[in-house]
Protein backbone atom coordinates (compact mmCIF):
# COMPACT_ATOMS: atom_id res chain seq x y z
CA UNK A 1 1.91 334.88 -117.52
CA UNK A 2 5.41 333.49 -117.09
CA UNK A 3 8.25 334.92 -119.37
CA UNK A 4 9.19 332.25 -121.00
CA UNK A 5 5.58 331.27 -122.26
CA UNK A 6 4.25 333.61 -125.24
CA UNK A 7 1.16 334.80 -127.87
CA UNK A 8 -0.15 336.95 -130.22
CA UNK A 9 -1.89 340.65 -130.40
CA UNK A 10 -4.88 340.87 -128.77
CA UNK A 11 -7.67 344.04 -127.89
CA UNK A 12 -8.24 345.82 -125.09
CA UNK A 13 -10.49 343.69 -123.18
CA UNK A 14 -13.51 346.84 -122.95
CA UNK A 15 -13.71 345.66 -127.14
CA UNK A 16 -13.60 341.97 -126.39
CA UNK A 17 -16.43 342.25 -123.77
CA UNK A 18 -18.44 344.19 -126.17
CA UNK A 19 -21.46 341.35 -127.01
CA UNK A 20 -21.54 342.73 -130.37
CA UNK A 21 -17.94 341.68 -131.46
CA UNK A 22 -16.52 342.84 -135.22
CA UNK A 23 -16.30 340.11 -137.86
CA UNK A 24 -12.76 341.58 -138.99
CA UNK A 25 -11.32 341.02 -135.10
CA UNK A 26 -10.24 337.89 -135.48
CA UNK A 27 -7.33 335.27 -136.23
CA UNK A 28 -5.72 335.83 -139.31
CA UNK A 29 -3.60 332.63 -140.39
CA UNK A 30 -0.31 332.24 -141.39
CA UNK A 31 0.84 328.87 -143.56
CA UNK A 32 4.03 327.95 -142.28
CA UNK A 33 5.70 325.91 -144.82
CA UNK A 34 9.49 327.34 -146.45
CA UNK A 35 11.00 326.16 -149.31
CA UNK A 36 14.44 325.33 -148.80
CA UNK A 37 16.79 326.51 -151.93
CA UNK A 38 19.45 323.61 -151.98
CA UNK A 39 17.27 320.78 -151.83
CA UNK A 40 13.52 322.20 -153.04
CA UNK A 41 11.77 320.40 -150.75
CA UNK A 42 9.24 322.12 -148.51
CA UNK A 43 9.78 321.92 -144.36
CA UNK A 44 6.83 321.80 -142.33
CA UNK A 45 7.11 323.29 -138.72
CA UNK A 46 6.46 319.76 -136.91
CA UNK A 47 4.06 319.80 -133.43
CA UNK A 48 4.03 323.17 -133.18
CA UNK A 49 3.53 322.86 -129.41
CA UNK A 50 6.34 325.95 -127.96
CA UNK A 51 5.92 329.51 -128.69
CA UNK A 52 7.96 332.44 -126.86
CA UNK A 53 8.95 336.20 -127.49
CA UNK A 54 11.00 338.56 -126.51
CA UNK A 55 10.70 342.44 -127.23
CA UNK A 56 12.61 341.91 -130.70
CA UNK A 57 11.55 338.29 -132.04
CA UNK A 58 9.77 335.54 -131.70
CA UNK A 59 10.13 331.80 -131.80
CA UNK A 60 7.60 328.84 -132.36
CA UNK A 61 9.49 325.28 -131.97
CA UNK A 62 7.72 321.79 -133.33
CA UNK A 63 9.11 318.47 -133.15
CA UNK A 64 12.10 317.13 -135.46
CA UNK A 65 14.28 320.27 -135.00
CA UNK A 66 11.73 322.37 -136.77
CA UNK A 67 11.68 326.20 -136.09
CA UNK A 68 10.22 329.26 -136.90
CA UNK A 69 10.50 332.92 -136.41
CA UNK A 70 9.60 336.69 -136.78
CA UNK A 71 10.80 339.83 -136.25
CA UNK A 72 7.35 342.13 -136.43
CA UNK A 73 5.84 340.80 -133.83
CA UNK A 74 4.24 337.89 -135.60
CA UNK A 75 2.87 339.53 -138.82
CA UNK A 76 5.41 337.38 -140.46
CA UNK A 77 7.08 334.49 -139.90
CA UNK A 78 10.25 332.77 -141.85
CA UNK A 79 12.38 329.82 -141.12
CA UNK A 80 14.83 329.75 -138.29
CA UNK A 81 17.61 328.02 -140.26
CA UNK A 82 21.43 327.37 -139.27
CA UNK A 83 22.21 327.47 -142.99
CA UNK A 84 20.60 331.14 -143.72
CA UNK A 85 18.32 329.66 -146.83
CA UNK A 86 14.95 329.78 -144.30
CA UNK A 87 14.59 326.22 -143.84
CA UNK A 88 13.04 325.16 -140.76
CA UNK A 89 15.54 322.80 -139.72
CA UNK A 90 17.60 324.54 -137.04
CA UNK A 91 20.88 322.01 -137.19
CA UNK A 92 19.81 319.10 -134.41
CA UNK A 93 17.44 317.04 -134.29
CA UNK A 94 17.26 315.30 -130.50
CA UNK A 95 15.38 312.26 -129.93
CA UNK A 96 13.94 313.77 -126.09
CA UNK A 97 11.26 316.42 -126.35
CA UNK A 98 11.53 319.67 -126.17
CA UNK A 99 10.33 321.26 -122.81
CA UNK A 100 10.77 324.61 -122.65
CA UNK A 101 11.88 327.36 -125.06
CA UNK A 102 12.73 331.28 -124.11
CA UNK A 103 13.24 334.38 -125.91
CA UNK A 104 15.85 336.20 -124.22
CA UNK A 105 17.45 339.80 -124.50
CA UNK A 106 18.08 340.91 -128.01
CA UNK A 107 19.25 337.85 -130.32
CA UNK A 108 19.47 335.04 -127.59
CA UNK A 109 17.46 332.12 -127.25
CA UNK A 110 17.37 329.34 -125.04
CA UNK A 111 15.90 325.65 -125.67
CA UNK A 112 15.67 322.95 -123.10
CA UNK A 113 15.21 319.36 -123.64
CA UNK A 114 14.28 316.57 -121.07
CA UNK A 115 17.17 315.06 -122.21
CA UNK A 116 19.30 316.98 -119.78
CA UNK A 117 20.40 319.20 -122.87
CA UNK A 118 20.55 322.99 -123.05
CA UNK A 119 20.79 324.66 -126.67
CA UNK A 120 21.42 328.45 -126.39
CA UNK A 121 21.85 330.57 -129.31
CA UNK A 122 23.14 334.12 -129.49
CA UNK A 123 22.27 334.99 -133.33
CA UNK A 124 18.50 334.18 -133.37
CA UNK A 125 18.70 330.62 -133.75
CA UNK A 126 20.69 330.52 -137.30
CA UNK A 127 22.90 328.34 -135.17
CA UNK A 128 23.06 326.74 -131.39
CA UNK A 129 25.50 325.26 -128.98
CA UNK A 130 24.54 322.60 -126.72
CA UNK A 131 25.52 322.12 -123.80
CA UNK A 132 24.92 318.63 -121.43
CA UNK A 133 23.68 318.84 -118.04
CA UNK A 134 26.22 316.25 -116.26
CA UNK A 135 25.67 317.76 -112.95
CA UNK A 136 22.19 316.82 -112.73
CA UNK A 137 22.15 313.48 -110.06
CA UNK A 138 20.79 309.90 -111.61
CA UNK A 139 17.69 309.79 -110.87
CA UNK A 140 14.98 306.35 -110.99
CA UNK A 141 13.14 308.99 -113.68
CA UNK A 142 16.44 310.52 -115.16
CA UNK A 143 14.93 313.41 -117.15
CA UNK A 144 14.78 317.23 -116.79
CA UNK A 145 10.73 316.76 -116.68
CA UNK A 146 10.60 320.58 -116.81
CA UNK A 147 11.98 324.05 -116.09
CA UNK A 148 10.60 327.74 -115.44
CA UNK A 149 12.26 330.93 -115.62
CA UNK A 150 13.08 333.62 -112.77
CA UNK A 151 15.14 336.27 -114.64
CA UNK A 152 17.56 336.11 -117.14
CA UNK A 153 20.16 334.30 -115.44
CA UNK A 154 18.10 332.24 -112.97
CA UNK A 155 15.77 329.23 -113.20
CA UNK A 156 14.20 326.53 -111.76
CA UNK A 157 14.07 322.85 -112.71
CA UNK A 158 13.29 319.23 -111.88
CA UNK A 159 14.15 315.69 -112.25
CA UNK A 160 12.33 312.60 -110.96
CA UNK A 161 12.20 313.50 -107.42
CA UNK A 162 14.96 316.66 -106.85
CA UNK A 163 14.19 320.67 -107.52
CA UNK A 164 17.46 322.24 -109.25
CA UNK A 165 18.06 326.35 -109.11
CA UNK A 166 20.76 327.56 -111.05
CA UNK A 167 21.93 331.47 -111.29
CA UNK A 168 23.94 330.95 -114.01
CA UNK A 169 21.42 330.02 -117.17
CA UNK A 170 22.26 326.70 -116.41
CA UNK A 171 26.31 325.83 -116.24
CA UNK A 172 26.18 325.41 -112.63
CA UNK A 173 23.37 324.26 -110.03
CA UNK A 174 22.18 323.31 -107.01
CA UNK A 175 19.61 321.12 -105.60
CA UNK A 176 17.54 322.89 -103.11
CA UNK A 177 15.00 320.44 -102.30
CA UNK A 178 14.37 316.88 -102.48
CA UNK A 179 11.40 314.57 -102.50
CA UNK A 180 10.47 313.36 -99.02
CA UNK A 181 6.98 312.44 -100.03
CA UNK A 182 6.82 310.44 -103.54
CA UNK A 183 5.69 306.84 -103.00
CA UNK A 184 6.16 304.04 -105.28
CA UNK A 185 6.35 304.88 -108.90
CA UNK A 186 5.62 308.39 -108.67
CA UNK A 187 7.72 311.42 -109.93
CA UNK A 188 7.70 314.99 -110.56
CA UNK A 189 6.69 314.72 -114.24
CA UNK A 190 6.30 319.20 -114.77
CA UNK A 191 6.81 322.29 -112.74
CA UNK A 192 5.70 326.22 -112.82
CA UNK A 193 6.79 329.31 -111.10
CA UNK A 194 5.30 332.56 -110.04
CA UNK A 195 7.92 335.40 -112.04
CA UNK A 196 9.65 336.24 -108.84
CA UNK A 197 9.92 332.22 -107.95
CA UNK A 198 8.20 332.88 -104.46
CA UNK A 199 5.28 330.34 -105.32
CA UNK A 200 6.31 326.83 -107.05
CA UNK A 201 4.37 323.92 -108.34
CA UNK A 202 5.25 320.64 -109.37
CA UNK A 203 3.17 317.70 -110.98
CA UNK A 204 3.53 314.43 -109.21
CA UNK A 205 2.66 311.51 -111.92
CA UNK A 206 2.27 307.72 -112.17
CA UNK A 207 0.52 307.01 -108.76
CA UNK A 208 -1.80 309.20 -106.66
CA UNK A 209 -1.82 312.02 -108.56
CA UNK A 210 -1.26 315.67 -106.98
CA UNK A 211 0.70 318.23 -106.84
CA UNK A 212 3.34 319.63 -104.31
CA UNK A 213 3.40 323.35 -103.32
CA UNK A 214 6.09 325.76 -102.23
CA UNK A 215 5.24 329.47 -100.72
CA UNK A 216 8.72 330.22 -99.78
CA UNK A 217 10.91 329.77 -102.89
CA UNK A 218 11.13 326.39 -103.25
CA UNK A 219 12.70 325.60 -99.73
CA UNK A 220 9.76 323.45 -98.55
CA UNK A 221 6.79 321.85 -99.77
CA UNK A 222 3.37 320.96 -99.14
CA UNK A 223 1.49 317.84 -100.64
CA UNK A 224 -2.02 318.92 -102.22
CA UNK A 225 -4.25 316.66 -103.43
CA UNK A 226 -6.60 317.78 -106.89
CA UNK A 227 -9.36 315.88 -108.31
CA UNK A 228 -8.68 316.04 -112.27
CA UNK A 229 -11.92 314.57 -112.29
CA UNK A 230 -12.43 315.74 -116.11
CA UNK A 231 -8.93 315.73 -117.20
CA UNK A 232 -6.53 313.76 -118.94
CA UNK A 233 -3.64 312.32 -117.16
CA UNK A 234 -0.52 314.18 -118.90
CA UNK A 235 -2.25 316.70 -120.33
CA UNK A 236 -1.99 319.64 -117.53
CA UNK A 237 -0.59 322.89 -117.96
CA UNK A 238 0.20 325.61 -115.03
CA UNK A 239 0.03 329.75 -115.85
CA UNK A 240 0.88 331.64 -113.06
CA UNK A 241 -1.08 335.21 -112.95
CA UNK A 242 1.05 336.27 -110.08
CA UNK A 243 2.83 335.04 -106.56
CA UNK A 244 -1.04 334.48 -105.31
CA UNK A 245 -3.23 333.81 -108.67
CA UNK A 246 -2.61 330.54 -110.75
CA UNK A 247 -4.53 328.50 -113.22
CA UNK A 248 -4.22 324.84 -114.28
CA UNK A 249 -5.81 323.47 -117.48
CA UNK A 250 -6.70 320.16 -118.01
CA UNK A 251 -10.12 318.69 -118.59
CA UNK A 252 -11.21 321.63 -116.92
CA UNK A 253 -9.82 325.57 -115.81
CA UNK A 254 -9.03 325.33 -111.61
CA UNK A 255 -7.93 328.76 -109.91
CA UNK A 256 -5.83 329.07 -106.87
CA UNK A 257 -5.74 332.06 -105.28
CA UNK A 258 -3.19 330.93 -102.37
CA UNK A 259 -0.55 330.31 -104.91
CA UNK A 260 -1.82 326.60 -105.28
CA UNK A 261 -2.88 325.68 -101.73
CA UNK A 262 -6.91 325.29 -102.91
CA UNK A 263 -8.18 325.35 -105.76
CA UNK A 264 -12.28 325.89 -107.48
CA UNK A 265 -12.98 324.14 -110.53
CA UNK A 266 -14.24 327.21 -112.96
CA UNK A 267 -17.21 327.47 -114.74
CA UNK A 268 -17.04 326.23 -119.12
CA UNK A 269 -18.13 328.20 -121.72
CA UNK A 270 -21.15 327.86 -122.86
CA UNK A 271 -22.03 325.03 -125.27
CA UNK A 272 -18.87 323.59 -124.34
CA UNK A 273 -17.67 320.19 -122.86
CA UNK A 274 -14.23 321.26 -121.43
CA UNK A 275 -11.31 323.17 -121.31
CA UNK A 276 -8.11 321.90 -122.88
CA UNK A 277 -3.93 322.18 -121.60
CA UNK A 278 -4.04 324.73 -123.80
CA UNK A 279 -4.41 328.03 -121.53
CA UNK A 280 -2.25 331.51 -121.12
CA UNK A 281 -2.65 334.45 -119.17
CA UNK A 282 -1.97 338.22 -118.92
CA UNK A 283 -2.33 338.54 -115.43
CA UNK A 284 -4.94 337.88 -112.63
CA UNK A 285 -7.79 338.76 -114.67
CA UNK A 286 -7.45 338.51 -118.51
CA UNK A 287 -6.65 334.89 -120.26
CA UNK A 288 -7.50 332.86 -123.34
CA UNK A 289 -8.24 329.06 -123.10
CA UNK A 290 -8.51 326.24 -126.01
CA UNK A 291 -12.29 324.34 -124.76
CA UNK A 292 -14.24 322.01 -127.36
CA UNK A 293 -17.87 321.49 -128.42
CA UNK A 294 -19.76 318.76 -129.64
CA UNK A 295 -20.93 319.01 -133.38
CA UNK A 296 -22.13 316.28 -136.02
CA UNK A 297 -19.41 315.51 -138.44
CA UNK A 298 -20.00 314.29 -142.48
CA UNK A 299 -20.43 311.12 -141.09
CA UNK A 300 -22.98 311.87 -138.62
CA UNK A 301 -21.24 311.44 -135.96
CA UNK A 302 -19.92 313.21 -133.24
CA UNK A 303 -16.94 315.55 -133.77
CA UNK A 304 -15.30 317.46 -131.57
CA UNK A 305 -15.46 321.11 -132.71
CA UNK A 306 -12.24 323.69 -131.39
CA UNK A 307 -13.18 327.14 -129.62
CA UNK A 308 -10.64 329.59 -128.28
CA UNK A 309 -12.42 332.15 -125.35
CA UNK A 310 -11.42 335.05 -123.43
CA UNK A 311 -12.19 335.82 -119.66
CA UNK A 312 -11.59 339.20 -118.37
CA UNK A 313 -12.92 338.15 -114.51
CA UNK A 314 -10.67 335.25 -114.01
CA UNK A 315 -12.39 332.35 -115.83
CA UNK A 316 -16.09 333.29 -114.51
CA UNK A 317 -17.21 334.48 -118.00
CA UNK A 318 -16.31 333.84 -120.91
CA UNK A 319 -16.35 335.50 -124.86
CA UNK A 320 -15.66 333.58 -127.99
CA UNK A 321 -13.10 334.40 -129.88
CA UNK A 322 -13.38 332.30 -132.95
CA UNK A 323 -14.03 334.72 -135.86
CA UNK A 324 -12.07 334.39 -138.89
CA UNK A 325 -11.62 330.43 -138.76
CA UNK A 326 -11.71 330.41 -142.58
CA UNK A 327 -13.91 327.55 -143.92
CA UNK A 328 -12.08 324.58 -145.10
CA UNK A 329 -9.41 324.80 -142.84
CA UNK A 330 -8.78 321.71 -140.21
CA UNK A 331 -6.84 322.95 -137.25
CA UNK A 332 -5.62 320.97 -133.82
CA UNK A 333 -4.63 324.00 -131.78
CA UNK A 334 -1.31 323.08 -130.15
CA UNK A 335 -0.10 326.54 -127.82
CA UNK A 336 -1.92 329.65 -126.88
CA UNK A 337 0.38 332.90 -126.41
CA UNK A 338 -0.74 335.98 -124.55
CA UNK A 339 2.26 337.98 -124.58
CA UNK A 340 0.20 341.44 -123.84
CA UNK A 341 -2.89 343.11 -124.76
CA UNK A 342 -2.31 343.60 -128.42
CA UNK A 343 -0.33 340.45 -128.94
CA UNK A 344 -2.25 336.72 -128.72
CA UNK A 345 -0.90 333.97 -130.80
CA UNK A 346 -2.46 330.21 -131.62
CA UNK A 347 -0.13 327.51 -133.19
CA UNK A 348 -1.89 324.68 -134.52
CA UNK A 349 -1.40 321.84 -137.01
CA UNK A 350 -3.42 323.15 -140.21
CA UNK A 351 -5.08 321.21 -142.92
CA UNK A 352 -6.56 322.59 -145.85
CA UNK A 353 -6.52 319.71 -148.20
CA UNK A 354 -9.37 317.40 -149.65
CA UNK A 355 -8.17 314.29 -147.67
CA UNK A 356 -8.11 315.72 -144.05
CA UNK A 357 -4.77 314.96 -143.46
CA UNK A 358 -2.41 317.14 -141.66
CA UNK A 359 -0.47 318.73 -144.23
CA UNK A 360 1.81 320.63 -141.92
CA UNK A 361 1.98 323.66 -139.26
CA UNK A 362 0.11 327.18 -138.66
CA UNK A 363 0.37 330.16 -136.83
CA UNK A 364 -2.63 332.43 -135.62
CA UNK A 365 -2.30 335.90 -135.13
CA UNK A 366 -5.19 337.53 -133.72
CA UNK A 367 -6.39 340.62 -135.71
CA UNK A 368 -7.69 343.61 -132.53
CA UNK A 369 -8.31 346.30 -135.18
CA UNK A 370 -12.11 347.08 -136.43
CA UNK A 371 -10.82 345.73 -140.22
CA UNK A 372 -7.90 343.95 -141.46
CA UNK A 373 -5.83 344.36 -145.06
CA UNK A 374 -5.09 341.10 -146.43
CA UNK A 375 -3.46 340.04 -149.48
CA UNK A 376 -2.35 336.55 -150.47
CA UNK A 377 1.06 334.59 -151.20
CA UNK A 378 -0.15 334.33 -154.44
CA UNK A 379 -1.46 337.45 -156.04
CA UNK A 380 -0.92 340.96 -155.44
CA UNK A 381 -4.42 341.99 -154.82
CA UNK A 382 -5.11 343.87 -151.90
CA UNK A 383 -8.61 343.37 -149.80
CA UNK A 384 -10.27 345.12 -146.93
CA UNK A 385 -11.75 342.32 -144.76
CA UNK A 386 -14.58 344.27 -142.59
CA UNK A 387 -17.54 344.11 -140.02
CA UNK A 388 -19.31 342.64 -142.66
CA UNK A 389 -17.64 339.64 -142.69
CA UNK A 390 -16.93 340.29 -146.47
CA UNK A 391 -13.45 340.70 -148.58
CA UNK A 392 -13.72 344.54 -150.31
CA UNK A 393 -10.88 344.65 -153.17
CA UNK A 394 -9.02 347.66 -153.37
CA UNK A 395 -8.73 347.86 -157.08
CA UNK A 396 -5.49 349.99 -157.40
CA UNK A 397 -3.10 351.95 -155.87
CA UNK A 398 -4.23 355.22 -156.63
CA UNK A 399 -7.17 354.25 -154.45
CA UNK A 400 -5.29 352.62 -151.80
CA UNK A 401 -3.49 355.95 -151.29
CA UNK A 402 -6.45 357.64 -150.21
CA UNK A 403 -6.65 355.57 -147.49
CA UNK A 404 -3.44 354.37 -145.99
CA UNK A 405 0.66 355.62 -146.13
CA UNK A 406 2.33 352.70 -147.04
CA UNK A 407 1.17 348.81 -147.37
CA UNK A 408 3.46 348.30 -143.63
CA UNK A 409 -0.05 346.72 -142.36
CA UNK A 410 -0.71 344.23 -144.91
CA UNK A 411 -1.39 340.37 -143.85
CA UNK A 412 -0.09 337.97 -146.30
CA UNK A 413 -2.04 334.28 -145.94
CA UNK A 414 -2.13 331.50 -147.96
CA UNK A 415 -4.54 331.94 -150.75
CA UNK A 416 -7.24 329.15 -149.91
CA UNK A 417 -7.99 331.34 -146.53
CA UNK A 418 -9.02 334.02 -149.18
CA UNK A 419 -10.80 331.74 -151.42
CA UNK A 420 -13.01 330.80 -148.18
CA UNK A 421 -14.47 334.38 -147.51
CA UNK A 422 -16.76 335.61 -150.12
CA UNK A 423 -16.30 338.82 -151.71
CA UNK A 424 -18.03 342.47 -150.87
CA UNK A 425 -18.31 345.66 -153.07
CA UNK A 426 -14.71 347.00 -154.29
CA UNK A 427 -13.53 349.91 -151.99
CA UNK A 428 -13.82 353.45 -153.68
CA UNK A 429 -11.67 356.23 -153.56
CA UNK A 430 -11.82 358.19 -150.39
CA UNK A 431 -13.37 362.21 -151.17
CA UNK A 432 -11.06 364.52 -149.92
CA UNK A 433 -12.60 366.14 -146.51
CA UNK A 434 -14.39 363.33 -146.20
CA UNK A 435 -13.83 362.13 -142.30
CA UNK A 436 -15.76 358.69 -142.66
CA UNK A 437 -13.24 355.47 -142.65
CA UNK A 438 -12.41 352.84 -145.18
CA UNK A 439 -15.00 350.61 -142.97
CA UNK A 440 -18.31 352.62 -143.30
CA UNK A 441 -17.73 353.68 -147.43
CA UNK A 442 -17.66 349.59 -148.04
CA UNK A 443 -20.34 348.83 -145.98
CA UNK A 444 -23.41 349.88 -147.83
């Protein structure tokens, strides 16, 4: 998984594999929507299409300058705001997409637009400088179609038809190689990198479409020729596992395992129709991808139904991973984040309204214990949600004692997610001596 790409907590992959999975191992879903104090008006995260962490925090980035963060490893999230009142709005607002964003050491973060802008910020994006790429040559495409990180100080990055490398997190670079086989209209439209920037791929769009591979650190390149034959032009995203191992999603899930060279279309999940742009992986082995069913929709027609899986074989089986979608929720899934094996993340646009309109932006955390504690934004009620698929109430705090320290592992969601899971017996108090957990006294 490259560094700058990042998700949420996930279980060892022994527990995912196990055919009988637990109902409480699943996504639990945070609304994110902050009221700002000046104004009173409520800022959705917008596209929530970026997320990326760092040891410390984390960062999720949506269109219109929107931002989010947290600093528990994505049991919470606030607003990143420039004005320290948690609004989402993070101070500019650019008019060229977003392409990249990176958690770096401690409180720095980078963003990168394709309009030749960096925005670094050293106080976890309350606040960001920008800084304009004028160094980067005109170009018959003149946009920084994409970027990937080496280390800290080094990166890679492309316009129309020139690789930059820069050592110095971008205020100096150079160009190190330069397109001797685009033809007509076409350009380099995205780019990945292995994490030591050995192996390099880069998109060609807008004519024959392909891709260009590099073995040797970007000094040469060799044309390579894919048949997307149940993609979407655009819609493509590259996860290296390592120098050797890489995965493209779009339409479908291809493997390389010559760092691009060749490439075997994977088999879907079952019952499914396709795997999305929406991919991440660990490593060689152990990945989650976004793939879609068919189902019949109010109408009676066909709708297309969202399913997030896990492989721990490199995309030849897969396990579904889509407990805990509350009922009455609508979500597009926009990013998936595999940061490490207890950390897997889903942003998504979120709907939970009458009208099925978008009302704004989610984040999914996914839940790797046997039960989860859950409480919501509304009400200070405390419920076990367990195998059973069932919400246990905890009735007070004298009983809650008996079970747990302190209330440190406590999910807070919005309160329609607990409205949509019908309620179990209460939880009792736990009999001193007794070795049995929380889990087996509420399922009876």
């Amino acid at each position: 998984m490259k560094i700058q790409k990042f998700i949420v907590a996930f279980v060892a992959a022994v527990t995912l594999l196990n055919p009988i999975v637990s109902f409480a191992q699943g996504w639990v879903i945070f609304d994110l929507t902050v009221l700002d104090e000046n104004t009173a008006d409520g800022y959705y995260l917008q596209e929530p299409e970026i997320i990326s962490f760092n040891d410390v925090a984390g960062y999720a980035w949506g269109d219109g300058g929107t931002m989010y963060k947290t600093f528990d490893g994505g049991r919470s999230w606030i607003g990143a705001s420039n004005d320290g009142v948690g609004n989402t709005w993070i101070g500019f607002d650019t008019q060229f997409a977003v392409n990249r964003l990176y958690a770096l050491d401690g409180s720095d973060v980078m963003i990168v637009s394709s309009g030749k802008n960096v925005y670094k910020s050293d106080d976890y994006a309350f606040s960001f400088d920008s800084e304009y790429l004028d160094y980067m040559e005109s170009d018959s495409a003149n946009w920084l179609w994409g970027s990937s990180q080496i280390s800290d100080q080094e990166y890679l990055f492309i316009n129309g038809s020139r690789l930059y490398k820069t050592y110095d997190t971008f205020e100096t670079a150079e160009v190190i190689y330069e397109s001797n086989e685009l033809n007509g209209r076409e350009f380099y439209c995205d780019m990945a990198a292995s994490d030591s920037g050995k192996s390099v791929i880069i998109e060609i769009c807008s004519g024959e479409e392909g891709i260009i591979v590099s073995d040797d650190y970007g000094e040469s390149f060799t044309r390579v020729d894919i048949d997307f034959s149940l993609g979407v032009n655009g819609q493509c995203d590259f996860d290296f596992a390592s120098d050797d191992v890489v995965y493209i999603g779009r339409g479908g899930l291809y493997k390389s395992i010559d760092g691009g060279l060749n490439w075997e279309l994977m088999p879907e999940p079952e019952d499914t129709i396709g795997v999305g742009s929406q991919i991440s992986f660990l490593d060689e082995d152990n990945g989650v991808v976004l793939a879609w069913s068919r189902k019949f929709g109010s109408d009676g027609d066909y709708d297309f139904d969202e399913r997030i899986y896990f492989t721990a074989d490199g995309g030849y089986t897969w396990t579904l991973m889509n407990n805990l979608f509350p009922d009455g929720y609508d979500l597009w899934i926009r990013d998936l984040y595999y940061y490490n094996q207890d950390m897997i993340f889903a942003s998504a646009y979120c709907n939970y309204g009458t009208d099925y309109e978008l009302k704004g932006a989610c984040m999914l955390r996914y839940n790797t214990s046997k039960g989860v504690l859950i409480k919501s934004e509304d009400s200070p009620n405390v419920y076990y949600a367990g195998s059973d698929g069932l919400l246990h109430w905890i009735p007070s705090e004298e009983i809650f004692y008996t079970w747990y320290d302190d209330f440190s592992s406590v999910e807070t969601v919005p309160q329609d997610y607990v409205d949509s899971m019908k309620l179990g017996y209460d939880a009792v108090a736990r009999v001193i001596g007794n070795q049995e957990d929380i889990e087996t006294t509420t399922n009876w």
